[in-house]
Protein backbone atom coordinates (compact mmCIF):
# COMPACT_ATOMS: atom_id res chain seq x y z
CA UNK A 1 17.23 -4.09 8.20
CA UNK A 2 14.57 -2.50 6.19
CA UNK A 3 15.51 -1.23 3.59
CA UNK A 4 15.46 2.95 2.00
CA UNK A 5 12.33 1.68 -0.84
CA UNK A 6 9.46 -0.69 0.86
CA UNK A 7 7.12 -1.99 -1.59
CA UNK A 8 3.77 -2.75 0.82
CA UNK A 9 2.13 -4.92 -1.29
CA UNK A 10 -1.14 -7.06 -0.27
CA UNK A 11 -2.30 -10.58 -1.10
CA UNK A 12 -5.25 -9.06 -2.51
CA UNK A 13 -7.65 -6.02 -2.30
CA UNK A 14 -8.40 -4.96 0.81
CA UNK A 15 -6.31 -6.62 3.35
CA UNK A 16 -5.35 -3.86 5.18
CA UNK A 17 -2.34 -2.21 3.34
CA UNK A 18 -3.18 1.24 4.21
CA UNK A 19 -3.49 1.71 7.69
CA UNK A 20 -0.62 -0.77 7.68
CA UNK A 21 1.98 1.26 5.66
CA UNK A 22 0.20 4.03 8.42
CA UNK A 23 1.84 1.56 11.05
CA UNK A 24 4.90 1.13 9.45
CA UNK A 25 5.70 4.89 9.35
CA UNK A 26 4.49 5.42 12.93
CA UNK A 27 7.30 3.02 13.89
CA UNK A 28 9.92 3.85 11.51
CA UNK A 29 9.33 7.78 12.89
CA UNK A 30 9.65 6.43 16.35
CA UNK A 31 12.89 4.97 15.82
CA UNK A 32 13.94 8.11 14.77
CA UNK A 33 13.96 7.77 11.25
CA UNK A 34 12.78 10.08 8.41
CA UNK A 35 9.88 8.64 6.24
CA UNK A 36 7.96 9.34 3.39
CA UNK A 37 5.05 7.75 1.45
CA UNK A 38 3.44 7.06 -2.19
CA UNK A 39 0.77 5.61 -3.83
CA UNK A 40 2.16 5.00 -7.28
CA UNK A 41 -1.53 4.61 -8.64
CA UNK A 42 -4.70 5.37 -6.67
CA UNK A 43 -7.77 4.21 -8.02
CA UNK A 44 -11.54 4.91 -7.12
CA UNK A 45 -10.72 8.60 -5.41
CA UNK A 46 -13.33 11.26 -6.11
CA UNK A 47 -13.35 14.68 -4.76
CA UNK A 48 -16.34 15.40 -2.12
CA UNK A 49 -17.49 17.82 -4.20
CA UNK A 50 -17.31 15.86 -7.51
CA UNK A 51 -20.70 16.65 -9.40
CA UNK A 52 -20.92 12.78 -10.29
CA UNK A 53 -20.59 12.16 -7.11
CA UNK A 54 -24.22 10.83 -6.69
CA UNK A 55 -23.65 8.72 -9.61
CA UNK A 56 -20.69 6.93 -8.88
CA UNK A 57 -21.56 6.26 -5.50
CA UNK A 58 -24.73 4.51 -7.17
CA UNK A 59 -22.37 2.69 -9.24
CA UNK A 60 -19.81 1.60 -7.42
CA UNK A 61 -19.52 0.68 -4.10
CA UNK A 62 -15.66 1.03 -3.30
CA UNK A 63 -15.71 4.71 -4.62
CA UNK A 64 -14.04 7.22 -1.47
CA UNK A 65 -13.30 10.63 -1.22
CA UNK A 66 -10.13 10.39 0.71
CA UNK A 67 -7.12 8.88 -0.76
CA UNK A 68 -4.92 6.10 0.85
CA UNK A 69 -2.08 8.62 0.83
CA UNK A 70 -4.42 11.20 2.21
CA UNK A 71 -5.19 8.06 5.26
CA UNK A 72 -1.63 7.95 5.88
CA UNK A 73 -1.15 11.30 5.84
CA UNK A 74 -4.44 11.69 8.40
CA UNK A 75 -2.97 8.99 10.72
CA UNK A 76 0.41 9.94 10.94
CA UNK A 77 1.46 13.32 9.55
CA UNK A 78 4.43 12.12 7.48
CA UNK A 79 4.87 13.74 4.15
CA UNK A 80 2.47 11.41 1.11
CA UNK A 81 1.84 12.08 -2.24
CA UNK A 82 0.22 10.23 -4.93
CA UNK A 83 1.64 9.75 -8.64
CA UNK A 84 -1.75 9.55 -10.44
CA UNK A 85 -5.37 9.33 -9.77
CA UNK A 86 -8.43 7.43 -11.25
CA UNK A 87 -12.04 8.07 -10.55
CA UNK A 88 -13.22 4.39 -10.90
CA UNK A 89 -12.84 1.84 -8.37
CA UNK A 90 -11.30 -0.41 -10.80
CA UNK A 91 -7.44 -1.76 -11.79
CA UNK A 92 -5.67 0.53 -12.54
CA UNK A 93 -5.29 -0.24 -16.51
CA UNK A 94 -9.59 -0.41 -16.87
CA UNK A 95 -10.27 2.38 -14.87
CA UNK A 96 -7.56 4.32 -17.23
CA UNK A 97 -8.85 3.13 -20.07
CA UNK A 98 -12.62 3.74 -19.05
CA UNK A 99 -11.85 7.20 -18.55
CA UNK A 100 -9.66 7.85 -21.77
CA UNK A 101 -13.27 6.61 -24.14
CA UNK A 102 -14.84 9.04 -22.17
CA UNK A 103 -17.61 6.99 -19.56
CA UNK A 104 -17.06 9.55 -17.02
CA UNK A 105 -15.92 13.52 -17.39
CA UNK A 106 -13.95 15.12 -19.72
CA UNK A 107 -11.91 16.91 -16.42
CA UNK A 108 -10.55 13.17 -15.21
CA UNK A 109 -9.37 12.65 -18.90
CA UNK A 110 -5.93 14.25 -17.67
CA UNK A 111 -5.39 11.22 -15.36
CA UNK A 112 -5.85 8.63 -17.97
CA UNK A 113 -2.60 7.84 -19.42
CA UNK A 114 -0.67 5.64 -16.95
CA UNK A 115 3.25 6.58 -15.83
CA UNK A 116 5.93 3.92 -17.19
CA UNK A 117 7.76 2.21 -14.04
CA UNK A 118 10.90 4.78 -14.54
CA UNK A 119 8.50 7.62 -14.52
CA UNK A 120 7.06 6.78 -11.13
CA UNK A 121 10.98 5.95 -10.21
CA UNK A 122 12.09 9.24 -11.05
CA UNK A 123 8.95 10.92 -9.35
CA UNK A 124 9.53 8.58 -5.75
CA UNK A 125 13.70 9.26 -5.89
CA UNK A 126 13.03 13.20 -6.13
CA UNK A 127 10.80 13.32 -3.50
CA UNK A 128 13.10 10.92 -1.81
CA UNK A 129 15.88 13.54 -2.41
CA UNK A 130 13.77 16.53 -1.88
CA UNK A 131 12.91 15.41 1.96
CA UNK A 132 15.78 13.72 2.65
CA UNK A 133 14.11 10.50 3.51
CA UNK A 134 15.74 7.48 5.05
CA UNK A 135 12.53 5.69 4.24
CA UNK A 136 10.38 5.39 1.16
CA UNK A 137 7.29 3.57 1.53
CA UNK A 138 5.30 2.19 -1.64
CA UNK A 139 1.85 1.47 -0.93
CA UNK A 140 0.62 -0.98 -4.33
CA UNK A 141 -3.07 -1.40 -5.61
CA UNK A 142 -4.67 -4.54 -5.03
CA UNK A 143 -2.08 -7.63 -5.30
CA UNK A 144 1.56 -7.60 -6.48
CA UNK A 145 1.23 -8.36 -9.73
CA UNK A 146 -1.71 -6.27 -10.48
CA UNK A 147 -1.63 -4.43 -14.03
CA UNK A 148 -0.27 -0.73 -13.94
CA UNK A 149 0.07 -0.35 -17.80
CA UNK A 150 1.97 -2.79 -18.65
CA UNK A 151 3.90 -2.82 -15.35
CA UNK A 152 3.38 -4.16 -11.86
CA UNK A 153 4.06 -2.34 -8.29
CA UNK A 154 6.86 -5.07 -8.43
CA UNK A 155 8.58 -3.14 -11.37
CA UNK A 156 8.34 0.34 -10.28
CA UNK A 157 10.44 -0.77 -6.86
CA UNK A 158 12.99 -3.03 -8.97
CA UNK A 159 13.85 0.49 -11.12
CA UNK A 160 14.78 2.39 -7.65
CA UNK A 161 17.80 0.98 -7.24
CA UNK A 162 20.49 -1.52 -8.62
CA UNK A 163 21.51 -2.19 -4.98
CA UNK A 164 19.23 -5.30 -3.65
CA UNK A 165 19.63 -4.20 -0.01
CA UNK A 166 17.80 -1.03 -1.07
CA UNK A 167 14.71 -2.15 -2.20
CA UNK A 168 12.07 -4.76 -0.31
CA UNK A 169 8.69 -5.66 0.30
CA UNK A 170 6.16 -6.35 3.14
CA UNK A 171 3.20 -8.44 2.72
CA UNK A 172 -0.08 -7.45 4.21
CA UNK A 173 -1.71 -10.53 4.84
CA UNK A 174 -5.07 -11.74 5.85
CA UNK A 175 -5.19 -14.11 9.11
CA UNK A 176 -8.44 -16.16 8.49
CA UNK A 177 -8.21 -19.56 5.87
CA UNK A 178 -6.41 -19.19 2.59
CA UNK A 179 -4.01 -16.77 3.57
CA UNK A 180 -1.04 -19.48 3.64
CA UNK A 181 -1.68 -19.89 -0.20
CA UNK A 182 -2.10 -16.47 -1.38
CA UNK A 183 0.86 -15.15 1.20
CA UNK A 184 3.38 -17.62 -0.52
CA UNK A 185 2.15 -16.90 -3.69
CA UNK A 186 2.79 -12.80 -3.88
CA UNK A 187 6.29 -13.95 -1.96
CA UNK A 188 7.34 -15.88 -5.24
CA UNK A 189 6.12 -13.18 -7.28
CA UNK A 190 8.38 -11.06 -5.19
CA UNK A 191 11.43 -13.72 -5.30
CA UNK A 192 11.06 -14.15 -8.87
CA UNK A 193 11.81 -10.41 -9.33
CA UNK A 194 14.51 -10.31 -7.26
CA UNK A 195 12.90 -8.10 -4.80
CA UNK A 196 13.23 -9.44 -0.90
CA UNK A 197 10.44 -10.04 1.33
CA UNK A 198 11.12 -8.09 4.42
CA UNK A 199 8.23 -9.21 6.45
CA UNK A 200 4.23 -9.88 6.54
CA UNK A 201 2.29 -8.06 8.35
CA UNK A 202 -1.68 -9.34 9.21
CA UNK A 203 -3.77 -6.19 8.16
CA UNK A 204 -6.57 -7.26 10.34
CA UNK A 205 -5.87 -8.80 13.44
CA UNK A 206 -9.13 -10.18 15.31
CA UNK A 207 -9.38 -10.07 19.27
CA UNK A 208 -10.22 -12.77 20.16
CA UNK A 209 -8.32 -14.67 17.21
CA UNK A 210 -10.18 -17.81 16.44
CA UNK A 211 -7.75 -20.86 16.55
CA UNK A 212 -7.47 -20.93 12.25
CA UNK A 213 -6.31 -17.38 12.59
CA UNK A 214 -3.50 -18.14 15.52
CA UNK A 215 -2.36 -21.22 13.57
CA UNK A 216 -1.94 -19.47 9.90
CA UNK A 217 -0.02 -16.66 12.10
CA UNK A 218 2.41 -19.46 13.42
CA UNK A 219 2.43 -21.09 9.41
CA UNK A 220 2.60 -17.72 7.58
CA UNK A 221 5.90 -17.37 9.72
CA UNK A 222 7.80 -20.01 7.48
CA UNK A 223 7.05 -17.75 4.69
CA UNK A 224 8.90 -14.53 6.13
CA UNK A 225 9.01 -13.04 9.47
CA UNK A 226 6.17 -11.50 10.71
CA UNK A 227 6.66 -7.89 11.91
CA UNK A 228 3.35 -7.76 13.62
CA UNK A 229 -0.51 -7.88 13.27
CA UNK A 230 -2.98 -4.56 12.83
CA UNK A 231 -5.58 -5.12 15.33
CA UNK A 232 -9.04 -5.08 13.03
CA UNK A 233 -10.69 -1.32 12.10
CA UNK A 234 -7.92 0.36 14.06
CA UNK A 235 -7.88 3.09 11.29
CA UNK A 236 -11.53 3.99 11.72
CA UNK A 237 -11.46 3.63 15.83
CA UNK A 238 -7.83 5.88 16.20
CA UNK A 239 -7.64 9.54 15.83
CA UNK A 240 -3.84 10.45 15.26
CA UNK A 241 -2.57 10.64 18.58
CA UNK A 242 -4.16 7.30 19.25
CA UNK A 243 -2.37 5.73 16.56
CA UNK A 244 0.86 7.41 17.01
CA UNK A 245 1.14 6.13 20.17
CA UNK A 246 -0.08 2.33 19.77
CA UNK A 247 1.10 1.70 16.46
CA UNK A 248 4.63 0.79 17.94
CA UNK A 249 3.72 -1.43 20.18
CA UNK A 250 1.85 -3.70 16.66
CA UNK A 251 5.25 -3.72 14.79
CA UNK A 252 8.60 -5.39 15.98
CA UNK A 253 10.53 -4.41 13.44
CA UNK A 254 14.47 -5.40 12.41
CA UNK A 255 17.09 -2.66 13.30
């Protein structure tokens, strides 16, 4: 079953979480069910029109001007929203911190003081409420155990609900060598916090897969089922009706 809160958590930066938490609602909507999504902390998000926009984008290179939520919401029109947003491409805790001493403008100061893990509870169980969701997915920064201020993407899901069968997590792994390691890593993490691992999914699946990358698939499935494989930059090829309609077809997911 997968469960009302889904943590979709990554074995590291860049993996793929986004367009596959876009996935995961296209096939949760298909089967009829009711979903919503949030990014507890987005980091590196700048407006188009930001006047430092010049500057940043000299500075950084993972600086974007649309949101992971805002991806989602692109891909799949479900309803996303994100708790808080920092202008650096950093962790969360730096890039607050970097903006509360003031390295980039006073009108991002706002952002700067992180949410405890019952604040973004509260905020993800009243939108929950508010939209009558039968599906809450949590899209993390980075890795599992990545610093939100003193709390982890792991915490915020372990405050939504005292029932185990509530809460869960999918891991977005990579296919290619040293997946095996990190994926059983960031599923201890989870086990150790009492949080299930519903399923990995690969977050960039390679046509044609070169033999490593069919033999960690058949490994990584001692680990926790896998649910299915993102074929690679499918959420820069797809426009939305694309994606609605193949996204299924990735994902075989428990009833």
């Amino acid at each position: 079953m997968i469960p009302r809160f889904l943590l979709v958590t990554g074995t590291d930066t860049g993996v793929g979480k986004t367009i596959a938490t876009a996935a995961l609602a296209v096939a949760l909507t298909a089967a009829g069910r009711r979903v919503i999504m949030c990014k507890p902390v987005q980091t590196g998000h700048i407006s188009p029109d930001d006047p430092q926009r010049e500057q940043l984008e000299a500075d950084y290179s993972d600086v974007v001007t649309e949101s992971d939520a805002q991806i989602v919401a692109r891909l799949t029109g479900i309803h996303t929203f994100t708790n808080i947003t920092l202008r650096l491409p950093m962790a969360p805790l730096p890039a607050a911190r970097e903006e509360s001493t003031g390295s980039v403008s006073p009108t991002a100061r706002a952002a700067s003081t992180l949410p405890g893990a019952t604040e973004h509870a509260e905020l993800i169980h009243t939108a929950a409420e508010r939209t009558g969701a039968d599906h809450v997915l949590i899209e993390g920064a980075g890795g599992v155990l990545v610093d939100f201020g003193g709390h982890t993407a792991a915490d915020i899901v372990a405050c939504l609900s005292p029932n185990p069968d509530s809460v869960g997590a999918v891991i977005v792994s990579r296919s290619r060598l040293g997946t095996l390691n990190h994926t059983a890593l960031t599923a201890e993490a989870l086990g150790n916090r009492h949080i299930s691992v519903t399923g990995i999914i690969l977050g960039s699946w390679p046509e044609p897969a070169p033999p490593v990358d069919r033999d960690n698939r058949c490994a990584l499935s001692a680990i926790a089922p896998i649910l299915g494989a993102v074929p690679a930059g499918a959420g820069h090829r797809l426009g939305r009706g694309e994606f609605t309609a193949q996204a299924p077809g990735w994902l075989h997911l428990p009833c």
